[in-house]
PDB file of N, CA and C in Angstrom:
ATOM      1  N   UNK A   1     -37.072  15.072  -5.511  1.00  0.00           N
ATOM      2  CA  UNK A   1     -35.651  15.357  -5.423  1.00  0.00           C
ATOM      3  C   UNK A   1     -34.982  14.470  -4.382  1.00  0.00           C
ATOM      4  N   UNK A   2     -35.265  14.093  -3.044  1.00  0.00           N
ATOM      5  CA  UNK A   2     -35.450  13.472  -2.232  1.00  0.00           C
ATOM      6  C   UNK A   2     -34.555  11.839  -2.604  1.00  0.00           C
ATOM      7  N   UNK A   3     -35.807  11.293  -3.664  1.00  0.00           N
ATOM      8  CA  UNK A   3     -35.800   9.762  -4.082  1.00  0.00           C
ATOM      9  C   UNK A   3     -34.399  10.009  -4.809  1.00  0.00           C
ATOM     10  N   UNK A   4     -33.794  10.958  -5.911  1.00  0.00           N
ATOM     11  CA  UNK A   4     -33.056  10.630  -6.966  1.00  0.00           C
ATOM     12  C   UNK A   4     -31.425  10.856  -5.948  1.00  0.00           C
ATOM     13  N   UNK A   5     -31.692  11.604  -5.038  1.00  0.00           N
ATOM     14  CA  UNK A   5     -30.531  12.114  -3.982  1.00  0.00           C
ATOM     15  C   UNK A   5     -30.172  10.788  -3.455  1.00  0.00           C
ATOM     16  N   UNK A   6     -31.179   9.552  -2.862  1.00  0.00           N
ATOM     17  CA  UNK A   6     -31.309   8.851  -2.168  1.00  0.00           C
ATOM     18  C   UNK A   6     -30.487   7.421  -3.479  1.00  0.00           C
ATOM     19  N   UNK A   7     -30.741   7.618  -4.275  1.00  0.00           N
ATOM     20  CA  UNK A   7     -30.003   6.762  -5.535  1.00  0.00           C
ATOM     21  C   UNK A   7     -28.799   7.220  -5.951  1.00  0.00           C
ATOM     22  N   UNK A   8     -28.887   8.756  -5.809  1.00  0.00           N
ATOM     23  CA  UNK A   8     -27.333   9.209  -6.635  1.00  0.00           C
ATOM     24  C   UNK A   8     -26.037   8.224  -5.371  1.00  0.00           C
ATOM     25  N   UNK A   9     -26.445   8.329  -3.877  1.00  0.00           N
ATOM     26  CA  UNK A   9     -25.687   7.940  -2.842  1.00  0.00           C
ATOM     27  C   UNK A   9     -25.601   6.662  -2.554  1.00  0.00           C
ATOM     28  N   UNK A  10     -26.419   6.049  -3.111  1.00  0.00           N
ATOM     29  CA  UNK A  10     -26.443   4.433  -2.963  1.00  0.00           C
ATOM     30  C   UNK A  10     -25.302   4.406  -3.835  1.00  0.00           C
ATOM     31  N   UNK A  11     -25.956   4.699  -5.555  1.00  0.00           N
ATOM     32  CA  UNK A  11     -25.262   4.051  -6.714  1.00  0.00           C
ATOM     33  C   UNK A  11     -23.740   4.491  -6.093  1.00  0.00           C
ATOM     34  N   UNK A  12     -23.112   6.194  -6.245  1.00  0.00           N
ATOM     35  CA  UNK A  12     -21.947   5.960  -5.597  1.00  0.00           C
ATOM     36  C   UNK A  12     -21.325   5.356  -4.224  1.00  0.00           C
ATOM     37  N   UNK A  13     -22.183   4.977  -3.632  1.00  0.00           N
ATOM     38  CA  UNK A  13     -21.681   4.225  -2.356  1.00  0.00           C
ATOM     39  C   UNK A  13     -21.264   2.816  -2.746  1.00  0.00           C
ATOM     40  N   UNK A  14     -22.089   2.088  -3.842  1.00  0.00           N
ATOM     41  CA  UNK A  14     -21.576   1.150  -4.047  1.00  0.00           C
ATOM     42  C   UNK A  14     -20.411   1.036  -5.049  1.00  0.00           C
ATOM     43  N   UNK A  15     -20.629   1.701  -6.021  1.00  0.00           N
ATOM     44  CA  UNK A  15     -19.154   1.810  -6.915  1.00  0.00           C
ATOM     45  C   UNK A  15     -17.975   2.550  -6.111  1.00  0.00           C
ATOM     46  N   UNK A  16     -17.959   3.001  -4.757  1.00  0.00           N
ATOM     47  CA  UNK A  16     -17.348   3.627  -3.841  1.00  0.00           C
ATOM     48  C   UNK A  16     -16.122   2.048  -3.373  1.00  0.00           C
ATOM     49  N   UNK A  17     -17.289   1.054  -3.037  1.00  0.00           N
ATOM     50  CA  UNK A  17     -17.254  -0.180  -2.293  1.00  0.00           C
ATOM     51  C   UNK A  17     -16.615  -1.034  -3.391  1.00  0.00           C
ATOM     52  N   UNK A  18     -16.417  -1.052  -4.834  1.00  0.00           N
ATOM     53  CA  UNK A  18     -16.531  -1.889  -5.308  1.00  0.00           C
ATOM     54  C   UNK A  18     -14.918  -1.371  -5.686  1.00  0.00           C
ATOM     55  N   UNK A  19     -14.209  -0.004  -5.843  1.00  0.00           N
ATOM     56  CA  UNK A  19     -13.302  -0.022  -5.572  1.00  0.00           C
ATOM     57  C   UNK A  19     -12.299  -0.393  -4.659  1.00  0.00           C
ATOM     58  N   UNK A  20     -13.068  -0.236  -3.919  1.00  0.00           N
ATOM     59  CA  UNK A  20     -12.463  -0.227  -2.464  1.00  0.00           C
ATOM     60  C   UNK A  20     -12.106  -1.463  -1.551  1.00  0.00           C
ATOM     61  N   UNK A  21     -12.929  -2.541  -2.083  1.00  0.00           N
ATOM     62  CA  UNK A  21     -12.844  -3.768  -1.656  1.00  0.00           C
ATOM     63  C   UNK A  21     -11.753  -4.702  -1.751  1.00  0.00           C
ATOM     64  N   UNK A  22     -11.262  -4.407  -3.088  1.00  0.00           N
ATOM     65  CA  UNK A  22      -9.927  -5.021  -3.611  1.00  0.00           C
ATOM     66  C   UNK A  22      -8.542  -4.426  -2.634  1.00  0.00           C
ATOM     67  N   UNK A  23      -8.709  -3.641  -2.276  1.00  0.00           N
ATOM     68  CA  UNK A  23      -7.628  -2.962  -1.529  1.00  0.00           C
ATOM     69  C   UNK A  23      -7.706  -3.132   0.084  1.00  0.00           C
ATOM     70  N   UNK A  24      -8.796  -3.427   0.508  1.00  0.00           N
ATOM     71  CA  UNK A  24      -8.956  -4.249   1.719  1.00  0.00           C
ATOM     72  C   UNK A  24      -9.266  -5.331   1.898  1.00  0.00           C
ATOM     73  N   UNK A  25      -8.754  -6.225   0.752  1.00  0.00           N
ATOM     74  CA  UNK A  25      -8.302  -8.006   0.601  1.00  0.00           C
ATOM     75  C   UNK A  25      -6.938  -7.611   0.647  1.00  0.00           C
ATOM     76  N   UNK A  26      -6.430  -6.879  -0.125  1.00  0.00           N
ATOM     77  CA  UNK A  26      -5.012  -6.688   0.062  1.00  0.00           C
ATOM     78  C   UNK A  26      -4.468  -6.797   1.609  1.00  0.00           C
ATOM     79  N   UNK A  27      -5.001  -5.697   1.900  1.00  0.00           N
ATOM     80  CA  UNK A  27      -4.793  -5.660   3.658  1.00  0.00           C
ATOM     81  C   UNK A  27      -5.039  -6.787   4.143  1.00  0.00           C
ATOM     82  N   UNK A  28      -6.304  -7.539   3.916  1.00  0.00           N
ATOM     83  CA  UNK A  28      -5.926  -8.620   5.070  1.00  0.00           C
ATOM     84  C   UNK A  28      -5.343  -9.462   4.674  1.00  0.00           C
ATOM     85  N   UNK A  29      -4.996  -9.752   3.512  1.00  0.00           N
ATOM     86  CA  UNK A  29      -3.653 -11.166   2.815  1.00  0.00           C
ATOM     87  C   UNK A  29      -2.698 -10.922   3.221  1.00  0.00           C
ATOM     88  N   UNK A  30      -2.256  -9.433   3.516  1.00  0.00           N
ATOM     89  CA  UNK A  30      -0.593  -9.338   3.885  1.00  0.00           C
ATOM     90  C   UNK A  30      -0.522  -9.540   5.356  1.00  0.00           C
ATOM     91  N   UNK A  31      -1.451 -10.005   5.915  1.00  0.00           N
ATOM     92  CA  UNK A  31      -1.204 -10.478   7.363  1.00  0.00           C
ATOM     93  C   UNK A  31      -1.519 -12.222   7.559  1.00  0.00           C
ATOM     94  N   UNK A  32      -2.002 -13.132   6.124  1.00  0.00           N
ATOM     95  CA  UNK A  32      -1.263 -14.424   6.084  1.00  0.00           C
ATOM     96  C   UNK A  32      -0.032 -14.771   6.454  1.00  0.00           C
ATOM     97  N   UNK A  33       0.491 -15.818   6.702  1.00  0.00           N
ATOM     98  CA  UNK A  33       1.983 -16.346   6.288  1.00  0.00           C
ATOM     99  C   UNK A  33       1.332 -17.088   5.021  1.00  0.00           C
ATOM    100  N   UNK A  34       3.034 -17.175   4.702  1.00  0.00           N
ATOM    101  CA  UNK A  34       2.929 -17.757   3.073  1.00  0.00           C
ATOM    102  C   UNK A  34       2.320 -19.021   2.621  1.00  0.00           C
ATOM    103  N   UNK A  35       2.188 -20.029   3.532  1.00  0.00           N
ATOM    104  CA  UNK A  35       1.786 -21.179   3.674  1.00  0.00           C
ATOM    105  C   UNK A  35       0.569 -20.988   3.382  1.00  0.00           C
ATOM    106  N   UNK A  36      -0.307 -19.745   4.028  1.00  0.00           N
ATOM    107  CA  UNK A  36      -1.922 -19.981   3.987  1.00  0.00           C
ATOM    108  C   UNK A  36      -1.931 -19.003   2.886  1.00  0.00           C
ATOM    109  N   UNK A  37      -1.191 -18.411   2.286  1.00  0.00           N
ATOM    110  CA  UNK A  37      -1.303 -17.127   1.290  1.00  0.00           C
ATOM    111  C   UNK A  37      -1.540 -18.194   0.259  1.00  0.00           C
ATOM    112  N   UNK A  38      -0.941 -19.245   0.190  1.00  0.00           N
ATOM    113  CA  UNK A  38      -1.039 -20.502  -1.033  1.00  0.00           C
ATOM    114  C   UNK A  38      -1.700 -21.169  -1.293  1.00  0.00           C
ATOM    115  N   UNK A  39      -2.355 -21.147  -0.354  1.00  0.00           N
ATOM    116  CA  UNK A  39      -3.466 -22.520   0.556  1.00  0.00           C
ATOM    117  C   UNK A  39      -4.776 -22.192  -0.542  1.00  0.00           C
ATOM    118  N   UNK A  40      -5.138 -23.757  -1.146  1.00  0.00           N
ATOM    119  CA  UNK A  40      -6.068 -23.083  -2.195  1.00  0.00           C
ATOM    120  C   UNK A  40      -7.079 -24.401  -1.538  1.00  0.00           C
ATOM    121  N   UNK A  41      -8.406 -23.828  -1.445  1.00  0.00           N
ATOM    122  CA  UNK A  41      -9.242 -22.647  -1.747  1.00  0.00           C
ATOM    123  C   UNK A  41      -8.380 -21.500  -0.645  1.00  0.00           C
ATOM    124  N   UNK A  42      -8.416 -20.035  -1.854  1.00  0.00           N
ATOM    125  CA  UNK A  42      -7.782 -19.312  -1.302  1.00  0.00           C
ATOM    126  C   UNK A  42      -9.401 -18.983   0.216  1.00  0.00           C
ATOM    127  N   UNK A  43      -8.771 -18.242   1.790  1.00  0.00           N
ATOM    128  CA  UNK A  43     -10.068 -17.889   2.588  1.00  0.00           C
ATOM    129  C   UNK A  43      -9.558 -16.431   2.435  1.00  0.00           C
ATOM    130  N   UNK A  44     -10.627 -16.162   2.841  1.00  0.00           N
ATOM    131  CA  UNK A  44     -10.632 -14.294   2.695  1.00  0.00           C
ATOM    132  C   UNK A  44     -10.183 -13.674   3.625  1.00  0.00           C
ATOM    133  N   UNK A  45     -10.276 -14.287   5.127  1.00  0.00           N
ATOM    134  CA  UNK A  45      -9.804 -13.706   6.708  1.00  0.00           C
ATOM    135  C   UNK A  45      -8.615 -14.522   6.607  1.00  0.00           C
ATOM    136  N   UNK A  46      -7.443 -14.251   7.356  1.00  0.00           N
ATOM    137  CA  UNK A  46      -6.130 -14.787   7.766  1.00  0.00           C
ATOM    138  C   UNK A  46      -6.566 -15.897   9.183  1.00  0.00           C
ATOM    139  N   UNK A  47      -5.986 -17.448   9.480  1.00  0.00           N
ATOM    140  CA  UNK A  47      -6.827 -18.146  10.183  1.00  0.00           C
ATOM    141  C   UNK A  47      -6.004 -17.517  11.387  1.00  0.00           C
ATOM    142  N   UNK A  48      -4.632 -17.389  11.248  1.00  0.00           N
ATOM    143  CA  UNK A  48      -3.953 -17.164  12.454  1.00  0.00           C
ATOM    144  C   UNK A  48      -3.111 -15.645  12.142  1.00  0.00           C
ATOM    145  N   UNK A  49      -3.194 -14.845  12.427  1.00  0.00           N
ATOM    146  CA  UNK A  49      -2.423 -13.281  12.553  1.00  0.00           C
ATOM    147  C   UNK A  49      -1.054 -13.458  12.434  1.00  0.00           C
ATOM    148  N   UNK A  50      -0.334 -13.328  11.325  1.00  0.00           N
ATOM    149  CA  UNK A  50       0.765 -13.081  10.603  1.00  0.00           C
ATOM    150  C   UNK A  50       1.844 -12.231  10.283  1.00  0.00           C
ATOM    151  N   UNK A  51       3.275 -11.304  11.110  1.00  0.00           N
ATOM    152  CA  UNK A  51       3.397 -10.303  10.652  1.00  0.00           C
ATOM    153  C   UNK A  51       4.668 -10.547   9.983  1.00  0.00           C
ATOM    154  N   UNK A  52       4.600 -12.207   9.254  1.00  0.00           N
ATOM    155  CA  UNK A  52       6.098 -12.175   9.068  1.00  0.00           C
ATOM    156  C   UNK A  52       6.635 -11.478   7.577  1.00  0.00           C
ATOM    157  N   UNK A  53       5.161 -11.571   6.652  1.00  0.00           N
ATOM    158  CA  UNK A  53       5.849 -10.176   5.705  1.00  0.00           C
ATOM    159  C   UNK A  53       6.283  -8.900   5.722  1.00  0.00           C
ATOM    160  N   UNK A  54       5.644  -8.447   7.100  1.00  0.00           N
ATOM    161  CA  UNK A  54       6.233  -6.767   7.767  1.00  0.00           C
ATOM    162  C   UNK A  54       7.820  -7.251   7.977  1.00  0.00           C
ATOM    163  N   UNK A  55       7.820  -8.481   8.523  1.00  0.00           N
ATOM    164  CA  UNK A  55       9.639  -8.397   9.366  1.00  0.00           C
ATOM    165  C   UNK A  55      10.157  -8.575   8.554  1.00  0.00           C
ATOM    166  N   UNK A  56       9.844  -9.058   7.002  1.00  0.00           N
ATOM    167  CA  UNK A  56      10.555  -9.591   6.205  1.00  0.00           C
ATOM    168  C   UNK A  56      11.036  -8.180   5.002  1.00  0.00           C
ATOM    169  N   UNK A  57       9.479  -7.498   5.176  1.00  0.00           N
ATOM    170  CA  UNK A  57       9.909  -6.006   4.235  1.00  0.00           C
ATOM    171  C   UNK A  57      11.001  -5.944   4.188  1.00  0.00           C
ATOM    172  N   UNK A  58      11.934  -5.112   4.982  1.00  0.00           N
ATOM    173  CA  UNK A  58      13.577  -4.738   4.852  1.00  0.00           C
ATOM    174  C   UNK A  58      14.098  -5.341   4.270  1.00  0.00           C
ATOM    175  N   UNK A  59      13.814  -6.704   3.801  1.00  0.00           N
ATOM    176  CA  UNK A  59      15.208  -7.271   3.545  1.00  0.00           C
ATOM    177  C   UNK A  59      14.676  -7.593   2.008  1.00  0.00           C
ATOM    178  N   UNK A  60      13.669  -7.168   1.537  1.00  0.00           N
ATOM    179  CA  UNK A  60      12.917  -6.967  -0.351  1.00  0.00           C
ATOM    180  C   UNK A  60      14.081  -6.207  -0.687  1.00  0.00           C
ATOM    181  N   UNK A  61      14.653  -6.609  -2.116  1.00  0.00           N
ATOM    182  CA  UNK A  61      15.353  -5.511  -3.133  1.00  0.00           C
ATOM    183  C   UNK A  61      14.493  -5.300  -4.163  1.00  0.00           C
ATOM    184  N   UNK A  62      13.544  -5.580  -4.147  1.00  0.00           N
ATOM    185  CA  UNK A  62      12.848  -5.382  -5.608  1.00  0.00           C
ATOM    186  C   UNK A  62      13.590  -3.866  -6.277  1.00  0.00           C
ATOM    187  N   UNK A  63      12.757  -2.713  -5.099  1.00  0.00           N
ATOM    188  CA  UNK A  63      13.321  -1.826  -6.014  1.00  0.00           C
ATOM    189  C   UNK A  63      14.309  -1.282  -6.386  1.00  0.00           C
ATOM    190  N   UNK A  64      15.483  -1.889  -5.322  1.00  0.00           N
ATOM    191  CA  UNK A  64      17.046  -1.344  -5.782  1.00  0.00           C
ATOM    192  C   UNK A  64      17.122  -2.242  -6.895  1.00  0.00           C
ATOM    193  N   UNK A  65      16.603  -3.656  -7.666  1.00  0.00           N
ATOM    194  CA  UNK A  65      17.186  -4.188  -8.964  1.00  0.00           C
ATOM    195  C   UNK A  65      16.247  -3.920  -9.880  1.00  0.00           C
ATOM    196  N   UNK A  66      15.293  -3.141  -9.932  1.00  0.00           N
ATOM    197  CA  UNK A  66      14.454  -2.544 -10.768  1.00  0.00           C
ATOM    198  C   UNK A  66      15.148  -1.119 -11.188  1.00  0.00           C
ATOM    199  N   UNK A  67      15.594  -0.181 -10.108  1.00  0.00           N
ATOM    200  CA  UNK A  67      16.624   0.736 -10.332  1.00  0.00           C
ATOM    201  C   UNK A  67      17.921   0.833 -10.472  1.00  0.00           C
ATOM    202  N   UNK A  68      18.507  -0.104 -10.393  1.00  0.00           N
ATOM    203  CA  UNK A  68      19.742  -0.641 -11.033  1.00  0.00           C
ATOM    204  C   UNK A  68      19.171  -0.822 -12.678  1.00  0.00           C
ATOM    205  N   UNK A  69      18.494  -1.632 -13.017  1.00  0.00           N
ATOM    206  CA  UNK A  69      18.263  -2.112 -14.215  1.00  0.00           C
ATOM    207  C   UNK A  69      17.468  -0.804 -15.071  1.00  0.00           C
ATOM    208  N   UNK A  70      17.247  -0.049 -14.695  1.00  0.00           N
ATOM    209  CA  UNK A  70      15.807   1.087 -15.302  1.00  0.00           C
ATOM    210  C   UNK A  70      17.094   1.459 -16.643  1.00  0.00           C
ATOM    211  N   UNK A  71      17.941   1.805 -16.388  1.00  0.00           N
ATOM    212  CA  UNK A  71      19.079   2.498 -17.781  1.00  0.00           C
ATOM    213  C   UNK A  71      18.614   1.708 -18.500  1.00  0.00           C
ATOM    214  N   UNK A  72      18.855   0.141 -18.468  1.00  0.00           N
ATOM    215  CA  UNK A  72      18.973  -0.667 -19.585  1.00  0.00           C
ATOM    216  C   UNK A  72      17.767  -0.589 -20.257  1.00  0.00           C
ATOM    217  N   UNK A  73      16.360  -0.966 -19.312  1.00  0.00           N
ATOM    218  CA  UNK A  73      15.480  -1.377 -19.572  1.00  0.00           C
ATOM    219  C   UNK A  73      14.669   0.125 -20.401  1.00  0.00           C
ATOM    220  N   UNK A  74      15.147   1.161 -20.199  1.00  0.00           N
ATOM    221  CA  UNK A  74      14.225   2.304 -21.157  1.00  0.00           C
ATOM    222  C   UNK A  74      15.536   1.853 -22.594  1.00  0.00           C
ATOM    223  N   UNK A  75      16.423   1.903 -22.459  1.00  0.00           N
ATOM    224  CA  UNK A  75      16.894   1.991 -23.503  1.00  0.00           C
ATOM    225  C   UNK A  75      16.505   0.702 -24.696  1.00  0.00           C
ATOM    226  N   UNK A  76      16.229  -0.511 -23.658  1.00  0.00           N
ATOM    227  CA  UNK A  76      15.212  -1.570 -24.685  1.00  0.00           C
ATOM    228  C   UNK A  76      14.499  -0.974 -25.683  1.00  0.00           C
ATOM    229  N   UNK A  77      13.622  -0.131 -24.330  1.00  0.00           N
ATOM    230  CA  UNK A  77      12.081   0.119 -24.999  1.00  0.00           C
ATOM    231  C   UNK A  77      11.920   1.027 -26.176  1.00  0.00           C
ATOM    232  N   UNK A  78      13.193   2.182 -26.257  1.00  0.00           N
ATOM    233  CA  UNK A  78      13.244   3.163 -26.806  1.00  0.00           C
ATOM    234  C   UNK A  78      13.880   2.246 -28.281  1.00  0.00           C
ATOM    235  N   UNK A  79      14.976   1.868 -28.015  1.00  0.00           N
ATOM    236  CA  UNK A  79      15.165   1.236 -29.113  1.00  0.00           C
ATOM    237  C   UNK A  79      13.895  -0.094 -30.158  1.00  0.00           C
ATOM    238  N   UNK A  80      13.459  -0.383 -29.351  1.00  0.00           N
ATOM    239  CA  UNK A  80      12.583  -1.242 -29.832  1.00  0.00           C
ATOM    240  C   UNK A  80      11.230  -0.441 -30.834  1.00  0.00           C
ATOM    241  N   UNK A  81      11.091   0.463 -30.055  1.00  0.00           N
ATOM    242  CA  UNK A  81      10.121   1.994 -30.508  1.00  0.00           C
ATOM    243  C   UNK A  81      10.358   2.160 -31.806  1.00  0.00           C
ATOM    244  N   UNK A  82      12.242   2.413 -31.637  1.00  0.00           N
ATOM    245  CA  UNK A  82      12.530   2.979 -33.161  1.00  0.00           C
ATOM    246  C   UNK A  82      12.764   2.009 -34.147  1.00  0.00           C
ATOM    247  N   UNK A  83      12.515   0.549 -33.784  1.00  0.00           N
ATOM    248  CA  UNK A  83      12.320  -0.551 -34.619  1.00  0.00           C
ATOM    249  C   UNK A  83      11.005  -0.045 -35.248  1.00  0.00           C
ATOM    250  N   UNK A  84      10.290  -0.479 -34.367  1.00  0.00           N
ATOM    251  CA  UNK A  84       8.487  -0.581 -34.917  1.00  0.00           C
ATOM    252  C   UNK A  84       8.286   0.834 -35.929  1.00  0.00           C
ATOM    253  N   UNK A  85       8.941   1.478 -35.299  1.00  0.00           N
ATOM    254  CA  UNK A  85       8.283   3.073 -36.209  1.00  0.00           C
ATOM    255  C   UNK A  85       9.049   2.802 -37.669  1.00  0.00           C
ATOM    256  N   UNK A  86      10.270   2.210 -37.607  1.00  0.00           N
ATOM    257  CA  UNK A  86      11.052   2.339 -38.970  1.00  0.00           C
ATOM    258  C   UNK A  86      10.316   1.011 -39.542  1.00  0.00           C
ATOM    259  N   UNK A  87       9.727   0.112 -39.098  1.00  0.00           N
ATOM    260  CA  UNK A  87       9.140  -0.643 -39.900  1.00  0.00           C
ATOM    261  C   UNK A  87       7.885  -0.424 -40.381  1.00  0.00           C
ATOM    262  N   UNK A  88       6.692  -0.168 -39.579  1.00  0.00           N
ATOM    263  CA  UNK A  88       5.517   0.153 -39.719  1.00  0.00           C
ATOM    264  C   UNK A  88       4.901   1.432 -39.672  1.00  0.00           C
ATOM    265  N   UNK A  89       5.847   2.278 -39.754  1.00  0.00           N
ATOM    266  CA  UNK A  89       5.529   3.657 -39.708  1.00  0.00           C
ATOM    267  C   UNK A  89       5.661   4.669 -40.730  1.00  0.00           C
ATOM    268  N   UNK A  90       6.471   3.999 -41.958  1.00  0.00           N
ATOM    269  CA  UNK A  90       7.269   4.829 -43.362  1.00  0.00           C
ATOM    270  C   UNK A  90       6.216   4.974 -44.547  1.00  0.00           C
TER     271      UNK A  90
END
């Protein structure tokens, strides 16, 4: 019982890790500047400590013109819906 306990915690420790890894590249890219964010071969550590995407946050609209636009953009989708269904659906 011992041995299979000792595998059940590996195997999820590593599929634990293998999620998890992608999301702490994230973290350390957002402390590049953009220059080295580009810089190909991409490196995995930041060479010099970066916080100019934090100072820069505030001033992103992404989501006020994503929510400005959301009316239009369901009504695309919905309409487009009732394309496909009246064509391929009768």
């Amino acid at each position: 019982m011992k041995g299979r306990a000792a595998v059940f915690w590996t195997v999820g420790g590593l599929l634990a890790l293998l999620f998890v890894a992608p999301l702490g590249r994230l973290v350390l890219a957002s402390f590049k500047s953009s220059a080295e964010f580009a810089q190909t071969p991409p490196t995995l550590l930041p060479g010099r400590v970066s916080l100019e995407n934090y100072r820069r946050l505030p001033t992103i609209t992404v989501v006020d013109d994503t929510l400005d636009a959301a009316p239009e953009r369901v009504a695309l989708i919905v309409r487009d819906a009732h394309e496909y269904a009246g064509k391929y659906l009768q």
